[in-house]
PDB file of N, CA and C in Angstrom:
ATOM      1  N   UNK A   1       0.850  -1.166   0.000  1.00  0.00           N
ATOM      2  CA  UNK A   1       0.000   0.000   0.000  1.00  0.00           C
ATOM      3  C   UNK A   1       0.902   1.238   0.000  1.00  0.00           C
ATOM      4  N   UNK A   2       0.507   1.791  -0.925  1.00  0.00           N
ATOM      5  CA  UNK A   2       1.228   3.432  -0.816  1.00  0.00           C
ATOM      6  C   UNK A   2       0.538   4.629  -0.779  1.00  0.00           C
ATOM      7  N   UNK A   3       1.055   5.336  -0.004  1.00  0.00           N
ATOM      8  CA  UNK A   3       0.169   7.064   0.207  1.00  0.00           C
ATOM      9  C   UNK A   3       0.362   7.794  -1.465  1.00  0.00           C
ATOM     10  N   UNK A   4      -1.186   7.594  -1.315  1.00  0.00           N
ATOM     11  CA  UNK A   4      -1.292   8.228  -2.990  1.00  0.00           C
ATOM     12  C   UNK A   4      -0.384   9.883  -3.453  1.00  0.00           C
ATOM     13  N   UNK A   5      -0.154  10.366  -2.474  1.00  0.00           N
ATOM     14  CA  UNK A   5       0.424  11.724  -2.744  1.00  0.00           C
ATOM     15  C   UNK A   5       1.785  11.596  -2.425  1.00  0.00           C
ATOM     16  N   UNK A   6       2.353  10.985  -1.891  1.00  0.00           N
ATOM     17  CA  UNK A   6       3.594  10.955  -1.538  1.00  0.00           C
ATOM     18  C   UNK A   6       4.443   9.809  -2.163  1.00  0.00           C
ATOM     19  N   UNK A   7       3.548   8.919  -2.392  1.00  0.00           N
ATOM     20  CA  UNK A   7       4.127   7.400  -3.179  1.00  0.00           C
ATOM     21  C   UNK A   7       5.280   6.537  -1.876  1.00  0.00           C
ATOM     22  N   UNK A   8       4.773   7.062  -0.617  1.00  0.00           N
ATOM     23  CA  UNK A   8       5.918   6.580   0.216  1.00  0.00           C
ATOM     24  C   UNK A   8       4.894   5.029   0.699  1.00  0.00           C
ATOM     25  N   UNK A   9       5.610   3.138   0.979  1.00  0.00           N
ATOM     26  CA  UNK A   9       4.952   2.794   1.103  1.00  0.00           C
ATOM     27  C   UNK A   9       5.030   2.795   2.541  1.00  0.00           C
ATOM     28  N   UNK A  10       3.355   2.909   2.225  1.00  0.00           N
ATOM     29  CA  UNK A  10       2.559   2.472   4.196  1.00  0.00           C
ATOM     30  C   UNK A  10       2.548   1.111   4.400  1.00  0.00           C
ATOM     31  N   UNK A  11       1.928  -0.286   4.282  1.00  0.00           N
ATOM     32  CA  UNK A  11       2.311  -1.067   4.350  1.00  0.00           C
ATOM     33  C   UNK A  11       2.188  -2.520   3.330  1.00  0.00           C
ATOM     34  N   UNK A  12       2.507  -3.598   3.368  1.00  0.00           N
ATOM     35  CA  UNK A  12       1.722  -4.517   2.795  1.00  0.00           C
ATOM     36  C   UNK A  12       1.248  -5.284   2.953  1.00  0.00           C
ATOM     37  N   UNK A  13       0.329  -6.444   2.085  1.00  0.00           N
ATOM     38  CA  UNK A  13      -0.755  -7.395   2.125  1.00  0.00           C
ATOM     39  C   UNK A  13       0.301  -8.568   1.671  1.00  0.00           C
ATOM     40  N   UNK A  14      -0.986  -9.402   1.998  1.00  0.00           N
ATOM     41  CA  UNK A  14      -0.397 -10.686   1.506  1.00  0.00           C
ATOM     42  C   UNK A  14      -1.422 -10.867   0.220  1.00  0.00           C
ATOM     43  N   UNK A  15      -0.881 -12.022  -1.099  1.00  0.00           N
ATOM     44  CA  UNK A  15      -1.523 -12.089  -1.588  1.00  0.00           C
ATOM     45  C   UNK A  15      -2.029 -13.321  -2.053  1.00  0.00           C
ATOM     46  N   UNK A  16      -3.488 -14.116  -2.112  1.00  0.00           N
ATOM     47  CA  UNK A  16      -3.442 -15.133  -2.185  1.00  0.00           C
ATOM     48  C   UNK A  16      -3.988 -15.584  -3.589  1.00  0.00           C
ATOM     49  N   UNK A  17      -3.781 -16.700  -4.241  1.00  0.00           N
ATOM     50  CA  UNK A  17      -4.281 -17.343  -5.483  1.00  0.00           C
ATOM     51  C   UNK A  17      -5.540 -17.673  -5.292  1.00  0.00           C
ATOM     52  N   UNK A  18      -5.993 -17.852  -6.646  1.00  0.00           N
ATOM     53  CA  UNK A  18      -7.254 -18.018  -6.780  1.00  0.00           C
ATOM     54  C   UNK A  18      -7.567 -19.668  -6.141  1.00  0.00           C
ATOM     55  N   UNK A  19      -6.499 -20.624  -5.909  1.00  0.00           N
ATOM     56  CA  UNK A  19      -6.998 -21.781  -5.773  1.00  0.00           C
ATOM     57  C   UNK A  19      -6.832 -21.819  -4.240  1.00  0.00           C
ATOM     58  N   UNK A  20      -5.663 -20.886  -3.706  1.00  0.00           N
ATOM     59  CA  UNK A  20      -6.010 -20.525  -1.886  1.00  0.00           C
ATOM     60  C   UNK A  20      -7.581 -20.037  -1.684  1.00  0.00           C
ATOM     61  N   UNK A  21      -7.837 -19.013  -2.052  1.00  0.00           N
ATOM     62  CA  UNK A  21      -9.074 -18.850  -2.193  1.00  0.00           C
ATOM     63  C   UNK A  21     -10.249 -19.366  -1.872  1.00  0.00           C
ATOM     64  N   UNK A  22      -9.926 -20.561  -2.736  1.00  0.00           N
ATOM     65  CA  UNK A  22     -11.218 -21.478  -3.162  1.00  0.00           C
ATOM     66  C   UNK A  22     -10.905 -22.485  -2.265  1.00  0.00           C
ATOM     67  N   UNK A  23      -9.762 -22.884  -1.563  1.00  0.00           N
ATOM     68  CA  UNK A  23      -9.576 -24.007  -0.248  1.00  0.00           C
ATOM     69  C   UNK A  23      -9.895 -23.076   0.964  1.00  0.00           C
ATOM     70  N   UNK A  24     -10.053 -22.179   1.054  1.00  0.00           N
ATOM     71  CA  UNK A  24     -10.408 -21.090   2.116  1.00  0.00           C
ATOM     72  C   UNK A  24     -11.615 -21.278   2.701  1.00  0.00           C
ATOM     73  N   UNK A  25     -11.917 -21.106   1.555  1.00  0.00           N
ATOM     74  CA  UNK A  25     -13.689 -20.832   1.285  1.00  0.00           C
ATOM     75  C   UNK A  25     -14.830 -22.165   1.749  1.00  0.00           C
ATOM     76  N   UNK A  26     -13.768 -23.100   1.044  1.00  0.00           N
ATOM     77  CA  UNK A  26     -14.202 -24.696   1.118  1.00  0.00           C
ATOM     78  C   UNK A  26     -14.093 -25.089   2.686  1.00  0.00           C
ATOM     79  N   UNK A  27     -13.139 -24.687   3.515  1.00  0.00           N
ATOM     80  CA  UNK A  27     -12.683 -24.766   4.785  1.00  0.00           C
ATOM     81  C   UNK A  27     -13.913 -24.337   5.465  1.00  0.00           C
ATOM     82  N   UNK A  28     -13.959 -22.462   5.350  1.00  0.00           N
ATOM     83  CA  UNK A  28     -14.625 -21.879   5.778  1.00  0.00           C
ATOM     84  C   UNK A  28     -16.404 -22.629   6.082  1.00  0.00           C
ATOM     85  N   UNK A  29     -16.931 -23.095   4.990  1.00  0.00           N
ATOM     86  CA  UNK A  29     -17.700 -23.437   4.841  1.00  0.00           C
ATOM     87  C   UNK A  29     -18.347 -25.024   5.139  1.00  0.00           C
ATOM     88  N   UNK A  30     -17.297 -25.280   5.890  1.00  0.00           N
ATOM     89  CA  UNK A  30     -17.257 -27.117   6.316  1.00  0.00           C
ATOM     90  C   UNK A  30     -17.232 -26.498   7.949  1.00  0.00           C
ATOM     91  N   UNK A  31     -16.726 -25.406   8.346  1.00  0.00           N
ATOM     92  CA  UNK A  31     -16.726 -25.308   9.617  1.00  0.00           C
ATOM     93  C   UNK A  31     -17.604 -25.049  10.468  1.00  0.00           C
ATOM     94  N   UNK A  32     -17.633 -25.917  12.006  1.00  0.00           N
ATOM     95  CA  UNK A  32     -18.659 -25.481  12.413  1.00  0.00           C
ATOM     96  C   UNK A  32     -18.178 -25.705  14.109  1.00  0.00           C
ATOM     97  N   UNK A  33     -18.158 -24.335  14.636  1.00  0.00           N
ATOM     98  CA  UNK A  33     -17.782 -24.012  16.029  1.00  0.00           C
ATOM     99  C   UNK A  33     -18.336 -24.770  17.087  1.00  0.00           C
ATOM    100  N   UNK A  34     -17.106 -24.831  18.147  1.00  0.00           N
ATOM    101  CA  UNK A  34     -17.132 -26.005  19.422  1.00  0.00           C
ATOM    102  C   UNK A  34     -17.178 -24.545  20.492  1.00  0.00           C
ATOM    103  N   UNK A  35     -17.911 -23.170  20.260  1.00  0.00           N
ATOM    104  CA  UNK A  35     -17.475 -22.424  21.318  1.00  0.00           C
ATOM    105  C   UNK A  35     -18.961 -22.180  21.727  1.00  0.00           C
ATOM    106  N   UNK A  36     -19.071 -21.715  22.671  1.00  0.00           N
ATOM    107  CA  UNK A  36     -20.555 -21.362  23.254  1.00  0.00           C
ATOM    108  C   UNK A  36     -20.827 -19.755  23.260  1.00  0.00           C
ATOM    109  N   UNK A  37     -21.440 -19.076  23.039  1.00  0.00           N
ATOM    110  CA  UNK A  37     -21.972 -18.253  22.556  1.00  0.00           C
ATOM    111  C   UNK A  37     -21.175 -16.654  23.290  1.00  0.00           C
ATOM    112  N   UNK A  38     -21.139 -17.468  24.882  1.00  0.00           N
ATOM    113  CA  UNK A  38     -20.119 -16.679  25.699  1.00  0.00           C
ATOM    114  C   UNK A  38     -19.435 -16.692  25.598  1.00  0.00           C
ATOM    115  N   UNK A  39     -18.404 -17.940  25.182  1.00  0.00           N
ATOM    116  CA  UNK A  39     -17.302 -17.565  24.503  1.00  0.00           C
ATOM    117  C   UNK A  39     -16.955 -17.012  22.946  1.00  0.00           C
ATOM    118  N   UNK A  40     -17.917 -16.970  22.527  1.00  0.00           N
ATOM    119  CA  UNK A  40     -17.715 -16.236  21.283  1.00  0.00           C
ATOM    120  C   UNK A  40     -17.613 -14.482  21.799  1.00  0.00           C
ATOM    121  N   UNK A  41     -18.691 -14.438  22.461  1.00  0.00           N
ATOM    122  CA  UNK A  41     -18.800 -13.076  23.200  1.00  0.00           C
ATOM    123  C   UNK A  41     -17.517 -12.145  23.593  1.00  0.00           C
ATOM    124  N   UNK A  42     -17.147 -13.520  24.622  1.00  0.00           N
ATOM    125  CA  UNK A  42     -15.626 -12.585  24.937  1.00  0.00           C
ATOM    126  C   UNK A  42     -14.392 -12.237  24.051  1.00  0.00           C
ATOM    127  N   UNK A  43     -14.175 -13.376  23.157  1.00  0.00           N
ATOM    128  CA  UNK A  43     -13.180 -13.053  22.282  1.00  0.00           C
ATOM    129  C   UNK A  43     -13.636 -11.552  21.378  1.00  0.00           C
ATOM    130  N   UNK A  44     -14.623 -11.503  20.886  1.00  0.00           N
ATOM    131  CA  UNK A  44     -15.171 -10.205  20.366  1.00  0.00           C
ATOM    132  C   UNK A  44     -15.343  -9.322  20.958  1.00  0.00           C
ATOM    133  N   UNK A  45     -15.243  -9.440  22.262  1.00  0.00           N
ATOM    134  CA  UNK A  45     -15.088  -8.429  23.245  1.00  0.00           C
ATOM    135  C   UNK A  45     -13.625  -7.837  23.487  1.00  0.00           C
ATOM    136  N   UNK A  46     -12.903  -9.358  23.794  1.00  0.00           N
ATOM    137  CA  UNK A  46     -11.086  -8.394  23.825  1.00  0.00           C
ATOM    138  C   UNK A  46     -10.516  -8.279  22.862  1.00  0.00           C
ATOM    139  N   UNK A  47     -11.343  -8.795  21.115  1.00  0.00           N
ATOM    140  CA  UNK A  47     -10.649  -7.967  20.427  1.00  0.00           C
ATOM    141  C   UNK A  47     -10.779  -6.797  20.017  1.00  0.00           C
ATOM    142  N   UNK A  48     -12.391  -6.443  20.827  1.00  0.00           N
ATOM    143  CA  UNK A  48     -12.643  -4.368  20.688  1.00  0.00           C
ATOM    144  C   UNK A  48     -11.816  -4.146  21.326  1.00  0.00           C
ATOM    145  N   UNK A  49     -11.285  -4.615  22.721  1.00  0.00           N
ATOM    146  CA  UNK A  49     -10.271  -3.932  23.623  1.00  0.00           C
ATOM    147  C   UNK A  49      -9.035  -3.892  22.993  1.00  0.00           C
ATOM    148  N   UNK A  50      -8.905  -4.429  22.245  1.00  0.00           N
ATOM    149  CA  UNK A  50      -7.292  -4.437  21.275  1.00  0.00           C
ATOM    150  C   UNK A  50      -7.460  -3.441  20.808  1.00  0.00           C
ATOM    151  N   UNK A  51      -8.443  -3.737  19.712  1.00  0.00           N
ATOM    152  CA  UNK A  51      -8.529  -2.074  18.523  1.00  0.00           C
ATOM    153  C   UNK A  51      -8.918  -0.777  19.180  1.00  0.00           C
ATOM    154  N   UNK A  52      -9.365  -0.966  20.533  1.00  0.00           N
ATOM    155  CA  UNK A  52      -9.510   0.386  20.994  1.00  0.00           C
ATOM    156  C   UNK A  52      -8.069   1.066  21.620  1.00  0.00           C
ATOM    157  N   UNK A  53      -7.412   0.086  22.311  1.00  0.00           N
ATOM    158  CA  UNK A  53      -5.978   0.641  22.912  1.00  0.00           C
ATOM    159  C   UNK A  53      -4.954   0.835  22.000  1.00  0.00           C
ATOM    160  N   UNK A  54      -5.284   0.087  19.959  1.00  0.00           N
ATOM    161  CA  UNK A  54      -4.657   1.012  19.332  1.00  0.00           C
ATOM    162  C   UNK A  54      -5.196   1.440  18.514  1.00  0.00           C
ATOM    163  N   UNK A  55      -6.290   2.142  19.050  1.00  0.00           N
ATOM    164  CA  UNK A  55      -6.527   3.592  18.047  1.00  0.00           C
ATOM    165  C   UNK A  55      -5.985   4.480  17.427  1.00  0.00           C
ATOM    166  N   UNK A  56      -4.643   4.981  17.721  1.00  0.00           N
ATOM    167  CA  UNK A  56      -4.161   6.350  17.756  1.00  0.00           C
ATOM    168  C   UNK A  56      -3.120   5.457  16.495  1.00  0.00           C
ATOM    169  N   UNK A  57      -2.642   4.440  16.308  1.00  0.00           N
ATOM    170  CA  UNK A  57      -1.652   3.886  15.811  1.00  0.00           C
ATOM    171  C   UNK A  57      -2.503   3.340  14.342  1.00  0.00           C
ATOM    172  N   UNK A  58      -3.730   2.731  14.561  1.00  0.00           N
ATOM    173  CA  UNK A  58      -4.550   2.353  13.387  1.00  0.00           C
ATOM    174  C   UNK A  58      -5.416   3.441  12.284  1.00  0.00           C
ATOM    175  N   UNK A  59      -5.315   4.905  13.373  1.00  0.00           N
ATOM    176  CA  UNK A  59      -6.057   5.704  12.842  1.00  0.00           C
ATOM    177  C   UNK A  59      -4.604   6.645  12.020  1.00  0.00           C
ATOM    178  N   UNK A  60      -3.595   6.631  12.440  1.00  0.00           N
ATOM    179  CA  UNK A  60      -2.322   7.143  11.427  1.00  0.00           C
ATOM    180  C   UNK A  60      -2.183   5.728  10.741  1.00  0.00           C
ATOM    181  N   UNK A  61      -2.192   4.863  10.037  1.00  0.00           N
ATOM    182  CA  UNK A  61      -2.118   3.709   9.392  1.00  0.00           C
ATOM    183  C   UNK A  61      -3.027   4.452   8.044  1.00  0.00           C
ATOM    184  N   UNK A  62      -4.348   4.167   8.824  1.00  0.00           N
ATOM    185  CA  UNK A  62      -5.160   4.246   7.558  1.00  0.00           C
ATOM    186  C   UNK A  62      -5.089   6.428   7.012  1.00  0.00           C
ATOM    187  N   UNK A  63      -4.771   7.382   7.364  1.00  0.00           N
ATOM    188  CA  UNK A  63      -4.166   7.931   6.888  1.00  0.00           C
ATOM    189  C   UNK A  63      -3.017   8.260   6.314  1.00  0.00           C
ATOM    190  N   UNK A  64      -2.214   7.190   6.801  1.00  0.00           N
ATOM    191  CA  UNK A  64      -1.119   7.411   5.595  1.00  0.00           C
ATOM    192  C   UNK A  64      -1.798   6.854   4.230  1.00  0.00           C
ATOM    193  N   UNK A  65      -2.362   5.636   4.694  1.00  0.00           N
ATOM    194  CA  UNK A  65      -2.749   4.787   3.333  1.00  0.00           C
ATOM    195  C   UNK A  65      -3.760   5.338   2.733  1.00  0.00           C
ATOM    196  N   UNK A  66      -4.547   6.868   3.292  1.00  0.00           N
ATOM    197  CA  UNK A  66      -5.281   7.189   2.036  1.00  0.00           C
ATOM    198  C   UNK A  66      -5.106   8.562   1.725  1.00  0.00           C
ATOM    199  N   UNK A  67      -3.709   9.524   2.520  1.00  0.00           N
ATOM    200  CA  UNK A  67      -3.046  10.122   2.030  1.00  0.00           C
ATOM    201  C   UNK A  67      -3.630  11.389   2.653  1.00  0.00           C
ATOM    202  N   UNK A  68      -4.564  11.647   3.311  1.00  0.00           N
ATOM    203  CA  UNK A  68      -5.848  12.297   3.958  1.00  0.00           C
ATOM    204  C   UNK A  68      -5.126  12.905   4.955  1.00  0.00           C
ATOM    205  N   UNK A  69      -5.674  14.458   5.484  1.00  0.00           N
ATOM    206  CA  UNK A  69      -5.314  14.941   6.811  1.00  0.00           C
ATOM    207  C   UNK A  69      -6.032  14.166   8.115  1.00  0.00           C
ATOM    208  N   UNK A  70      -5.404  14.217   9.263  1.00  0.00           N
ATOM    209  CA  UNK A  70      -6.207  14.259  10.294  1.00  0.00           C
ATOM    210  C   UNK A  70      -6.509  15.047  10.890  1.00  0.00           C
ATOM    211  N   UNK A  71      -8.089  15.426  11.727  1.00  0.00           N
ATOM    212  CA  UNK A  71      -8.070  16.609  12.292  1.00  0.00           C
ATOM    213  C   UNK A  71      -8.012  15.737  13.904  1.00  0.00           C
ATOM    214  N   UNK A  72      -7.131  17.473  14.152  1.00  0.00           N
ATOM    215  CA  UNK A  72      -6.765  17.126  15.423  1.00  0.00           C
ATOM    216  C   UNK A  72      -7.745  17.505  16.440  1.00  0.00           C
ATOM    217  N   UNK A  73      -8.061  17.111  17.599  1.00  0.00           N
ATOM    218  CA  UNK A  73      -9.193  17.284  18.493  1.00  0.00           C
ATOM    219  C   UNK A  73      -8.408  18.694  19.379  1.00  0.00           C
ATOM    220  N   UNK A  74      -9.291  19.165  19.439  1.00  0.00           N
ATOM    221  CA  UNK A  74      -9.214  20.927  20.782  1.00  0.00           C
ATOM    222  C   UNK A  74      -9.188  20.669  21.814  1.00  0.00           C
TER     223      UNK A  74
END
């Protein structure tokens, strides 16, 4: 990924084939969860607590990568 105005790169992806893809998908779709509903709960819970403690680091990420100011809070 590169900042469209600057051409400096921000970061990169991985990239997968069309036949990863399609074993992904096939995976995806054979699967079927051993977790209970609470535990689904919590994991989706500490991974908001992840993305919230890095906010400040994910929110300069995706402005570099779309080249955009941030406004700063008063």
């Amino acid at each position: 990924m590169f900042n469209p105005y600057t051409r400096a790169l921000v970061g990169t992806v991985a990239k997968a084939s069309v036949a990863e893809v399609r074993r992904a998908i096939g995976i995806a779709k054979a699967f079927r969860s051993r977790l209970t509903r609470y535990e689904r709960y919590r994991i989706c819970y500490q991974i908001a607590e992840a993305l919230r403690a890095r906010t400040e680091e994910i929110a300069n990420l995706i402005t570099a990568e779309s080249g955009l100011c941030r406004r700063t809070r008063l």
